[in-house]
C-alpha atoms as a PDB file:
ATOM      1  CA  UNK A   1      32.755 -25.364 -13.237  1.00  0.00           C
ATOM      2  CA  UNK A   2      33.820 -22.338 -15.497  1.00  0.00           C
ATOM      3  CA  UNK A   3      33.986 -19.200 -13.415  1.00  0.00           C
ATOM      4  CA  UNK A   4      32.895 -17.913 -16.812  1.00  0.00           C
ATOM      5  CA  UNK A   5      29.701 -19.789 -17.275  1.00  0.00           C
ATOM      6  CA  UNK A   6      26.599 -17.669 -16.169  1.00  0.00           C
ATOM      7  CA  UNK A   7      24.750 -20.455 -14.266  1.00  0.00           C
ATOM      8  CA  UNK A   8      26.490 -19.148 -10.528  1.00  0.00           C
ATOM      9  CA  UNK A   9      25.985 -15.915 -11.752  1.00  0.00           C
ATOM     10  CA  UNK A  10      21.758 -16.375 -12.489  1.00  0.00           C
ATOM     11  CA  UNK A  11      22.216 -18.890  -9.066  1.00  0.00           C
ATOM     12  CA  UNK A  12      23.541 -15.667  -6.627  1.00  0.00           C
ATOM     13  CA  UNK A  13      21.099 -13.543  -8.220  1.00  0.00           C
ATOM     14  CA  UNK A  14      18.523 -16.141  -7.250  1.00  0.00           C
ATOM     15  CA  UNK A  15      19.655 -16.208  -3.577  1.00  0.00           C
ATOM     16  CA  UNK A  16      19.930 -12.280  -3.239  1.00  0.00           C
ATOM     17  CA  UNK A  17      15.957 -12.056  -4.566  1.00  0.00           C
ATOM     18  CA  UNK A  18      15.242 -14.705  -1.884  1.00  0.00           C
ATOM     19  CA  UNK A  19      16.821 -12.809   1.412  1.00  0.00           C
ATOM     20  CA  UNK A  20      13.778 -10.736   0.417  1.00  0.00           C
ATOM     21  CA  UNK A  21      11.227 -13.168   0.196  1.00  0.00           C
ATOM     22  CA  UNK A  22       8.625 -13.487   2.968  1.00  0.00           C
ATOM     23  CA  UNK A  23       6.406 -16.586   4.264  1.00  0.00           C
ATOM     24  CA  UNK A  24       3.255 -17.215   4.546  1.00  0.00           C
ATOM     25  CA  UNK A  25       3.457 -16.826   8.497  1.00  0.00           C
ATOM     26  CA  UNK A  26       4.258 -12.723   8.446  1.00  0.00           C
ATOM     27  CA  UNK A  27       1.623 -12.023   5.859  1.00  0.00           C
ATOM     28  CA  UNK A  28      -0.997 -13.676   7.909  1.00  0.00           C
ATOM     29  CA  UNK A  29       0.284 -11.949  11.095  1.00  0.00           C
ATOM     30  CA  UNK A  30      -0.270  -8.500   8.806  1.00  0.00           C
ATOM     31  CA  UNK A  31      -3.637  -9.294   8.142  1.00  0.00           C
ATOM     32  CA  UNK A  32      -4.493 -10.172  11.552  1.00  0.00           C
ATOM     33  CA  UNK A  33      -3.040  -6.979  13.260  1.00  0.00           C
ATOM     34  CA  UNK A  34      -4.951  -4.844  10.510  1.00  0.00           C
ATOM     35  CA  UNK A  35      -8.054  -5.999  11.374  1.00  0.00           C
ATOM     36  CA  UNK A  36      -7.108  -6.281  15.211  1.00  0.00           C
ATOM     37  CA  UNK A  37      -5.759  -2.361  15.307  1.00  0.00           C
ATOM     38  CA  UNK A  38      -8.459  -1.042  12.896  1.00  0.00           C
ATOM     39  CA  UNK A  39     -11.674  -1.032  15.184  1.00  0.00           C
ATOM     40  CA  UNK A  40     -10.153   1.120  17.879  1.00  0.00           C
ATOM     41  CA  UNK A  41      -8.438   3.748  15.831  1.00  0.00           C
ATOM     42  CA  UNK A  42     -11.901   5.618  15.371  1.00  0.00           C
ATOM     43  CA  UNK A  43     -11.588   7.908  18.181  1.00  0.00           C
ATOM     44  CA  UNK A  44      -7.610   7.970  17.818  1.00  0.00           C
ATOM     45  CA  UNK A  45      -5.988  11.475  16.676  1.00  0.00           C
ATOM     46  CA  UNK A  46      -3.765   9.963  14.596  1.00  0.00           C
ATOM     47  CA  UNK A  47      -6.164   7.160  13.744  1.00  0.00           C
ATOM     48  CA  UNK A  48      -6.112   7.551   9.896  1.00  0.00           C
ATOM     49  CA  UNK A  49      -2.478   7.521   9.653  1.00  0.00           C
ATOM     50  CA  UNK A  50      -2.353   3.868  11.770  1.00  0.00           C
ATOM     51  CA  UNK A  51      -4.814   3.022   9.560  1.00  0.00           C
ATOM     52  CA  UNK A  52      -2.539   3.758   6.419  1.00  0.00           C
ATOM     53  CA  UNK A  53       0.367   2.312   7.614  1.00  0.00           C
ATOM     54  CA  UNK A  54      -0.908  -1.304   8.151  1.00  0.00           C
ATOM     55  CA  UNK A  55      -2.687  -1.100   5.221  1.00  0.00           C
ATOM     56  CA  UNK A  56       0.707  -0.641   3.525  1.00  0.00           C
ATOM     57  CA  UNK A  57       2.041  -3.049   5.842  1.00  0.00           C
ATOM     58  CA  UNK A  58      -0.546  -5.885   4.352  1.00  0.00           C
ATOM     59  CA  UNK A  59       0.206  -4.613   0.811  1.00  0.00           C
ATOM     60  CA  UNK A  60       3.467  -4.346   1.175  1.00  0.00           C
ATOM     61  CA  UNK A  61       3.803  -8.333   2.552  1.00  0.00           C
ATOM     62  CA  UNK A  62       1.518  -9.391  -0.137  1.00  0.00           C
ATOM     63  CA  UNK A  63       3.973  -8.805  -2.491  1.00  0.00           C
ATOM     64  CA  UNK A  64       7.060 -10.479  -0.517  1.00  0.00           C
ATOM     65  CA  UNK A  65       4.574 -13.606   0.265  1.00  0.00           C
ATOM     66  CA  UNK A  66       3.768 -13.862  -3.343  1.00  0.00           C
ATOM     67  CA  UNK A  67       7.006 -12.782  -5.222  1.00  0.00           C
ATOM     68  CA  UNK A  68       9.072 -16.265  -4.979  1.00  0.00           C
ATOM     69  CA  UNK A  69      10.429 -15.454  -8.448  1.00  0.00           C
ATOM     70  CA  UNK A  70      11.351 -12.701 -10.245  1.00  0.00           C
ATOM     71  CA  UNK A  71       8.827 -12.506 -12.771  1.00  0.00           C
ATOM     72  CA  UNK A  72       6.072 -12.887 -10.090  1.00  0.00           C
ATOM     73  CA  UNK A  73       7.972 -10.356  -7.649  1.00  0.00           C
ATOM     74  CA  UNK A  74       7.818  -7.861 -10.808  1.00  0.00           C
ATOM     75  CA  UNK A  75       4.115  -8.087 -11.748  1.00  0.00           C
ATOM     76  CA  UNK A  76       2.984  -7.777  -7.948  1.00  0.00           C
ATOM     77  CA  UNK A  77       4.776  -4.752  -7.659  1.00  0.00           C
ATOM     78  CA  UNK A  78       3.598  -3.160 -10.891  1.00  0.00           C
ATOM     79  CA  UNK A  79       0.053  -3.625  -9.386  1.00  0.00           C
ATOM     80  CA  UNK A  80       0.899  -2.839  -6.213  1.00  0.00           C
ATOM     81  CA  UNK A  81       2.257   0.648  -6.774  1.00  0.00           C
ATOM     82  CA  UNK A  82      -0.645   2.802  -8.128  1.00  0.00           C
ATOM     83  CA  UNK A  83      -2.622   1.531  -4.703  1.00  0.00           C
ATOM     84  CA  UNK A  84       0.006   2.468  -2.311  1.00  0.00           C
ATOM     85  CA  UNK A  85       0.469   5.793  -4.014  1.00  0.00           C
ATOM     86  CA  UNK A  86      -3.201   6.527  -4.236  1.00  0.00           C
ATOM     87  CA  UNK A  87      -3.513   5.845  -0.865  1.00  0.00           C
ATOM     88  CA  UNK A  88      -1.421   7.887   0.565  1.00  0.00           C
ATOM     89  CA  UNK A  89      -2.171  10.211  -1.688  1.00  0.00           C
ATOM     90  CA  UNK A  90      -5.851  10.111  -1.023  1.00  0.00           C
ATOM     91  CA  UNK A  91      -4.464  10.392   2.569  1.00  0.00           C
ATOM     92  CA  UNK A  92      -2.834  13.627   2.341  1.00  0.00           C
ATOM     93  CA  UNK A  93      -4.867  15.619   0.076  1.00  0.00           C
ATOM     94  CA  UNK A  94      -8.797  13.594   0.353  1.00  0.00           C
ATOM     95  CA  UNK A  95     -10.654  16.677  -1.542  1.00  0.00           C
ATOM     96  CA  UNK A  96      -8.364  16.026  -4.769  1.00  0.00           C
ATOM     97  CA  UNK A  97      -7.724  12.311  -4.360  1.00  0.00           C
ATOM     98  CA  UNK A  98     -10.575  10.370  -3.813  1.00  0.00           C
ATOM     99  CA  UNK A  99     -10.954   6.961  -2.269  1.00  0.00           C
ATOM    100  CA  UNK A 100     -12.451   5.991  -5.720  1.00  0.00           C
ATOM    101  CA  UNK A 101      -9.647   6.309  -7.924  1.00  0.00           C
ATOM    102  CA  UNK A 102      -7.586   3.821  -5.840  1.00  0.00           C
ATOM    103  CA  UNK A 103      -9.616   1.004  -4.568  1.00  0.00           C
ATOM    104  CA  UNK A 104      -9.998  -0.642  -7.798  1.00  0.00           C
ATOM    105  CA  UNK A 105      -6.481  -0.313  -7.982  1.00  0.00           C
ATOM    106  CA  UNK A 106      -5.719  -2.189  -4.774  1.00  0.00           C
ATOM    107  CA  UNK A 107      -8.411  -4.536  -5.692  1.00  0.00           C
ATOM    108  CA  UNK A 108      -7.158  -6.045  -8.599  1.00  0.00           C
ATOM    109  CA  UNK A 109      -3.729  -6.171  -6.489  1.00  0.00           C
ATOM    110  CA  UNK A 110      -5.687  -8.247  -3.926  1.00  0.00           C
ATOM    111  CA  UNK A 111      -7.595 -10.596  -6.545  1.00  0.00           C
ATOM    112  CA  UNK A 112      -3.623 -10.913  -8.034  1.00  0.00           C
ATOM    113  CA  UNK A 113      -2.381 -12.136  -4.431  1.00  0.00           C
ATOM    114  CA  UNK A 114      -5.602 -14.253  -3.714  1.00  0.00           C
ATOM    115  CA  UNK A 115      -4.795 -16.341  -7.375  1.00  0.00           C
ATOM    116  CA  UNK A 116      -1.949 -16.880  -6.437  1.00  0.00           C
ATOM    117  CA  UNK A 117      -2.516 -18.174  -2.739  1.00  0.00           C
ATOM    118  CA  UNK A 118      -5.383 -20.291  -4.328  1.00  0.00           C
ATOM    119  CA  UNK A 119      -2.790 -21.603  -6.933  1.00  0.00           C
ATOM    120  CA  UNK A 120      -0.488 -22.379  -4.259  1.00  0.00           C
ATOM    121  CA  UNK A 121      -2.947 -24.500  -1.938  1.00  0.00           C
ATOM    122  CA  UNK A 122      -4.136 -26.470  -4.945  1.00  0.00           C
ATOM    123  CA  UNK A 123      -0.408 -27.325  -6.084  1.00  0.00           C
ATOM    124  CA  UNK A 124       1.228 -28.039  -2.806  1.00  0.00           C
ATOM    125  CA  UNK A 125       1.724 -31.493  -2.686  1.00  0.00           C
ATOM    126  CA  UNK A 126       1.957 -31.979   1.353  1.00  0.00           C
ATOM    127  CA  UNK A 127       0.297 -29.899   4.388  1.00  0.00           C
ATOM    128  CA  UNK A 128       2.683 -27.888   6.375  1.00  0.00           C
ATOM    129  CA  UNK A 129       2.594 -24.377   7.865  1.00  0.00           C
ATOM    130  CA  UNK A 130       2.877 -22.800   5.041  1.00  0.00           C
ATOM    131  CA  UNK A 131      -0.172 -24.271   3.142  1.00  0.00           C
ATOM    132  CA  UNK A 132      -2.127 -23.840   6.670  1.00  0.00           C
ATOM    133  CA  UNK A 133      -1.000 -19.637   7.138  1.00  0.00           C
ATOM    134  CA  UNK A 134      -2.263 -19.394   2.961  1.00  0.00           C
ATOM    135  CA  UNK A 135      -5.634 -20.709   3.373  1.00  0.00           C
ATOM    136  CA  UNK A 136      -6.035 -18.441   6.555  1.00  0.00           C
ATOM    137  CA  UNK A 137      -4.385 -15.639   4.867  1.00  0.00           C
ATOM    138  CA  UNK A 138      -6.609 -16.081   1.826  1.00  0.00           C
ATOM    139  CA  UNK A 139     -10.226 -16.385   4.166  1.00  0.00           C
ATOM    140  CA  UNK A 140      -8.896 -13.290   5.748  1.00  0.00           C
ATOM    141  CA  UNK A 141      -7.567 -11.423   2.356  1.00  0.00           C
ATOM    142  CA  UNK A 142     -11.518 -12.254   1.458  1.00  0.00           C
ATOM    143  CA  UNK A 143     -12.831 -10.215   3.910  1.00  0.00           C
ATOM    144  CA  UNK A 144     -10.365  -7.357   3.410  1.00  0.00           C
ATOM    145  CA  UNK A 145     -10.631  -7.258  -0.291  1.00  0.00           C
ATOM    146  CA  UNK A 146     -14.586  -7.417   0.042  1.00  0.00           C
ATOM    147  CA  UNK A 147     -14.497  -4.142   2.504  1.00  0.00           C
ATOM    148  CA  UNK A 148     -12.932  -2.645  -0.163  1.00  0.00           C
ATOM    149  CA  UNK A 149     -15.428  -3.215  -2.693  1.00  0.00           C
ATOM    150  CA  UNK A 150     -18.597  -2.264  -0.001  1.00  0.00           C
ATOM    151  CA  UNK A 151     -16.382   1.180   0.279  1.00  0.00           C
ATOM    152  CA  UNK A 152     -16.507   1.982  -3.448  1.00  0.00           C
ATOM    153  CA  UNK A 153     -20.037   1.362  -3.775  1.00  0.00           C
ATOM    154  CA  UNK A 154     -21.042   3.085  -0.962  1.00  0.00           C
ATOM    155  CA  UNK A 155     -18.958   6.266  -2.496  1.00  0.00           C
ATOM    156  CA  UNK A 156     -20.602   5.357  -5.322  1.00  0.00           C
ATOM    157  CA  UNK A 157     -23.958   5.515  -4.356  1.00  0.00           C
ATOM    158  CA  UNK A 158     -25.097   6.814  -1.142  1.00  0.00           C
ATOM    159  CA  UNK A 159     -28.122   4.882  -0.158  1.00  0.00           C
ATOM    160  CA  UNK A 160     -26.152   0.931  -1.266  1.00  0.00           C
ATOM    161  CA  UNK A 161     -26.634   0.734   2.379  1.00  0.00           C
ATOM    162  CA  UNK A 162     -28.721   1.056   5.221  1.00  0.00           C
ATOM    163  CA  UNK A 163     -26.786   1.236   8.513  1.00  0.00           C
ATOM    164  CA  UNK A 164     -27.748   2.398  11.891  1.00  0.00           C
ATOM    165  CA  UNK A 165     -27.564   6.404  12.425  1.00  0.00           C
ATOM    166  CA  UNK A 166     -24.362   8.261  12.500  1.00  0.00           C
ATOM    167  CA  UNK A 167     -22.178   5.226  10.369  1.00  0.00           C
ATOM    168  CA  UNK A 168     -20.802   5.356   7.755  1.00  0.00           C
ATOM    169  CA  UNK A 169     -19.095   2.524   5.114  1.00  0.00           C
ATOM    170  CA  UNK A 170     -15.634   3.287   6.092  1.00  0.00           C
ATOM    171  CA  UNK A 171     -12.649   1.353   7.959  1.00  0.00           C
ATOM    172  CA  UNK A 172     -14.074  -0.527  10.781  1.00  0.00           C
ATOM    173  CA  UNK A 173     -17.394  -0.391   9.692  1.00  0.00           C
ATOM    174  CA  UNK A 174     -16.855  -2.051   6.471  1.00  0.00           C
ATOM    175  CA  UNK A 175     -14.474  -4.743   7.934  1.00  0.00           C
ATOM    176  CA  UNK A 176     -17.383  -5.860  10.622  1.00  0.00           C
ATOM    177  CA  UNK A 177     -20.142  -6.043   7.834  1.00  0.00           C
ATOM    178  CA  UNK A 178     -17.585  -8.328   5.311  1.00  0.00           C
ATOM    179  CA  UNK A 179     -16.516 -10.793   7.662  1.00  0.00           C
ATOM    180  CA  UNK A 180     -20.378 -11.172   9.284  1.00  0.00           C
ATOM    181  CA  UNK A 181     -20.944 -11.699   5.404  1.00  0.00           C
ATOM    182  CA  UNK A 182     -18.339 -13.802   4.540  1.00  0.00           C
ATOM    183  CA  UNK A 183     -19.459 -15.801   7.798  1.00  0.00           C
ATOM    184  CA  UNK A 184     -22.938 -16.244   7.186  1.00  0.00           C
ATOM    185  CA  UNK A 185     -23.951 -14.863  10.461  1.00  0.00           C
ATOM    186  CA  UNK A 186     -25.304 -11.775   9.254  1.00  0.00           C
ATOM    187  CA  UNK A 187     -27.128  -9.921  12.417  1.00  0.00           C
ATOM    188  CA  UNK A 188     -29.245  -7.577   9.785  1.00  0.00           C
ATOM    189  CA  UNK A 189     -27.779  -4.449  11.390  1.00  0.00           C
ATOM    190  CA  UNK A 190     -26.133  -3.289   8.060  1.00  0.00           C
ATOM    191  CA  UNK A 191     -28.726  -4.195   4.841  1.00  0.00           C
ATOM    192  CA  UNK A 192     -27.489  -3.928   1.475  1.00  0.00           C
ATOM    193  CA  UNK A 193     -30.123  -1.890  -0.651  1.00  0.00           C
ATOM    194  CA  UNK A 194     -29.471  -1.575  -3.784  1.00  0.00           C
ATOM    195  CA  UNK A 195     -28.778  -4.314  -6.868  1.00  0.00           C
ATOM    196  CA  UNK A 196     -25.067  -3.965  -6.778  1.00  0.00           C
ATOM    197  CA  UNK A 197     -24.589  -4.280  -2.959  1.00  0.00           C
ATOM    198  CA  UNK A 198     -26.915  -6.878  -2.962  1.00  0.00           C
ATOM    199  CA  UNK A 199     -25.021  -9.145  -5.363  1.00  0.00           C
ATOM    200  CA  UNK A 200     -21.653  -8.381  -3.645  1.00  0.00           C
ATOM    201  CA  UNK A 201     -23.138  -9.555  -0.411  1.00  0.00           C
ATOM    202  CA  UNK A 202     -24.503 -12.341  -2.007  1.00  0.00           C
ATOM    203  CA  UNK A 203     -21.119 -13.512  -3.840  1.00  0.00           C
ATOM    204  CA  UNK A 204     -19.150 -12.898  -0.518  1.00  0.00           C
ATOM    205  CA  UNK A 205     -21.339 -15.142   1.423  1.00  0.00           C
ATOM    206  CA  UNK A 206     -21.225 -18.137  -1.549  1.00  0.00           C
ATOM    207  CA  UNK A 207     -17.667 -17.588  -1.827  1.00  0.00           C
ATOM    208  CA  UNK A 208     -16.671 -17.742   2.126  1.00  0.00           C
ATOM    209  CA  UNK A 209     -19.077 -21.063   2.159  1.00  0.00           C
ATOM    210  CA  UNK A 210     -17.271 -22.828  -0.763  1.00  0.00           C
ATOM    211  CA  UNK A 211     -13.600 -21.627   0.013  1.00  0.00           C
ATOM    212  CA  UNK A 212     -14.043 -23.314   3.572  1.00  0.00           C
ATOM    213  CA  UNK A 213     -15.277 -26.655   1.688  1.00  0.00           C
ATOM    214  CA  UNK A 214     -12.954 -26.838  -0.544  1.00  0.00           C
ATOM    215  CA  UNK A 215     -10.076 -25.477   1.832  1.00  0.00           C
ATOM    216  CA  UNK A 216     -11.178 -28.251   4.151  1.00  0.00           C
ATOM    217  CA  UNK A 217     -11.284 -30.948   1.339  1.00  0.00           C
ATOM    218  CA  UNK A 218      -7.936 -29.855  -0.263  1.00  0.00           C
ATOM    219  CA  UNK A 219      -6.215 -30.339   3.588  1.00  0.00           C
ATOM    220  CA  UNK A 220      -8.163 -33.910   4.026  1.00  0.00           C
ATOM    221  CA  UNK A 221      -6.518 -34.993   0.587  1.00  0.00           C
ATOM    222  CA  UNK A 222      -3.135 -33.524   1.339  1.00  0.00           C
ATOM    223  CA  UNK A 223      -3.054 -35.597   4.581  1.00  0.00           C
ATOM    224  CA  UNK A 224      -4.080 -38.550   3.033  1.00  0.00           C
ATOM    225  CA  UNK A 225      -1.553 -38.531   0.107  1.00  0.00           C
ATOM    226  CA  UNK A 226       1.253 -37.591   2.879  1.00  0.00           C
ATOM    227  CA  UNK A 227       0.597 -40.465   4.982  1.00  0.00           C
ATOM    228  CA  UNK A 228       0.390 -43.108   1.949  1.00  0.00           C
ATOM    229  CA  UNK A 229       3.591 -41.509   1.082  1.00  0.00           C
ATOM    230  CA  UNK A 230       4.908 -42.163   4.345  1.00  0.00           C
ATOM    231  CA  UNK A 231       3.634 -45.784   4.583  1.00  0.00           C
ATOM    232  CA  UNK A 232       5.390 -46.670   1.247  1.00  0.00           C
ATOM    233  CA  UNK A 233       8.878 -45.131   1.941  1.00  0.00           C
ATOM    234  CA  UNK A 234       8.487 -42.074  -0.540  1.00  0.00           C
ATOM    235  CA  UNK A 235       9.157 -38.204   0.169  1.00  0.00           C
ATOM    236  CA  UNK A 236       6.147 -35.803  -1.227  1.00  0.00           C
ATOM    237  CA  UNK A 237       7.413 -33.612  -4.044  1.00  0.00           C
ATOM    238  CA  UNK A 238       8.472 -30.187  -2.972  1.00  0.00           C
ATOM    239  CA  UNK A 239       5.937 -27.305  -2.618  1.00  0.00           C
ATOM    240  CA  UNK A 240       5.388 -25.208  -5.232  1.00  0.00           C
ATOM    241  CA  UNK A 241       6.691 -21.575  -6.007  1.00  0.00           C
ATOM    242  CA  UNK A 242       4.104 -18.736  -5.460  1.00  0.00           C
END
């Protein structure tokens, strides 16, 4: 081949992109330590900053988990950036930069990453680790991204919530009552009050219900197709690109 021609030229930029590229496997171990770390930093000194960091940790991998190509890589960091700035800038100076001016932000980051996890357990062709750390990453990213939204209206509106004396819809707090949510369990220690809580508790539930069935489904089919694939001599298509 021409050492003129620009395909090895577009090829080595292709391979550069990818030694930044991150699986599924170190996103879901991000999500997992957030909401492992995040109900004892209450009492910590230095609690908020912890805090901070894996929350830019999570963000941070969502973008290398979902950025397999350059236009995708682009776009997540476009959306990513005025969340991790407002963040941290809400972190430093909370009086001027409010929580509410960068949640929405991070949310539509997090619907972003959750389309394209969804996309990419539809399309995969075959179950492997991959497929199995994006459906957990997604169940978890449900939770997270839902916390988010039970923060904003709370700031939004004092009395969305009932909770017991001295809590407040923040961090920990808002974690627990998401995932009891998006579990079903719901213990009735946290009551949404007003219409727009209400509905959000009532989507998160739905959603968590469905996602497992379909989650559940999608795998069965996978395993299927893999195994009549197997009997008849063929190899399954490779996965798809986030």
């Amino acid at each position: 081949m021409n050492a003129n021609d620009p395909k090895p030229k577009k090829t080595a930029r292709t391979r550069r992109l990818g030694l930044f590229r991150l699986s599924m496997p170190e996103f879901l171990i991000s999500l997992v330590l957030l909401l492992l770390v995040t109900p004892f930093l209450e009492d910590v000194a230095i609690g908020e900053v912890i805090e901070s960091i894996l929350l830019t940790l999570v963000l941070v991998m969502g973008v290398l988990a979902v950025g397999k190509n350059r236009r995708t890589l682009v776009l997540s960091m476009i959306l990513v950036a005025p969340a991790l700035v407002g963040k941290w800038l809400n972190h430093l100076w909370p009086n001027i930069f409010r929580a509410e001016f960068y949640i929405p932000t991070a949310l539509l980051f997090l619907a972003f990453v959750l389309w394209r996890l969804i996309r990419f357990i539809l399309l995969s062709p075959r179950v492997n680790l991959e497929v199995l750390c994006a459906g957990l990453s997604m169940y978890l990213l449900l939770g997270v991204s839902w916390s988010f939204a039970y923060v904003l209206v709370s700031r939004l509106n004092a009395a969305a919530f009932t909770l017991p004396a001295g809590n407040l819809m923040r961090g920990d707090t808002s974690l627990y009552f998401s995932f009891i949510t998006l579990s079903t369990v719901g213990y009735g220690d946290i009551v949404p009050v007003s219409h727009v809580a209400r509905m959000l508790a009532a989507a998160e539930a739905i959603v968590g219900t469905l996602f497992m069935a379909v989650f559940i489904a999608r795998l069965v089919a996978l395993y299927s197709t893999q195994d009549l694939a197997a009997e008849e001599g063929k190899n399954p298509p490779p996965p798809p690109i986030l």
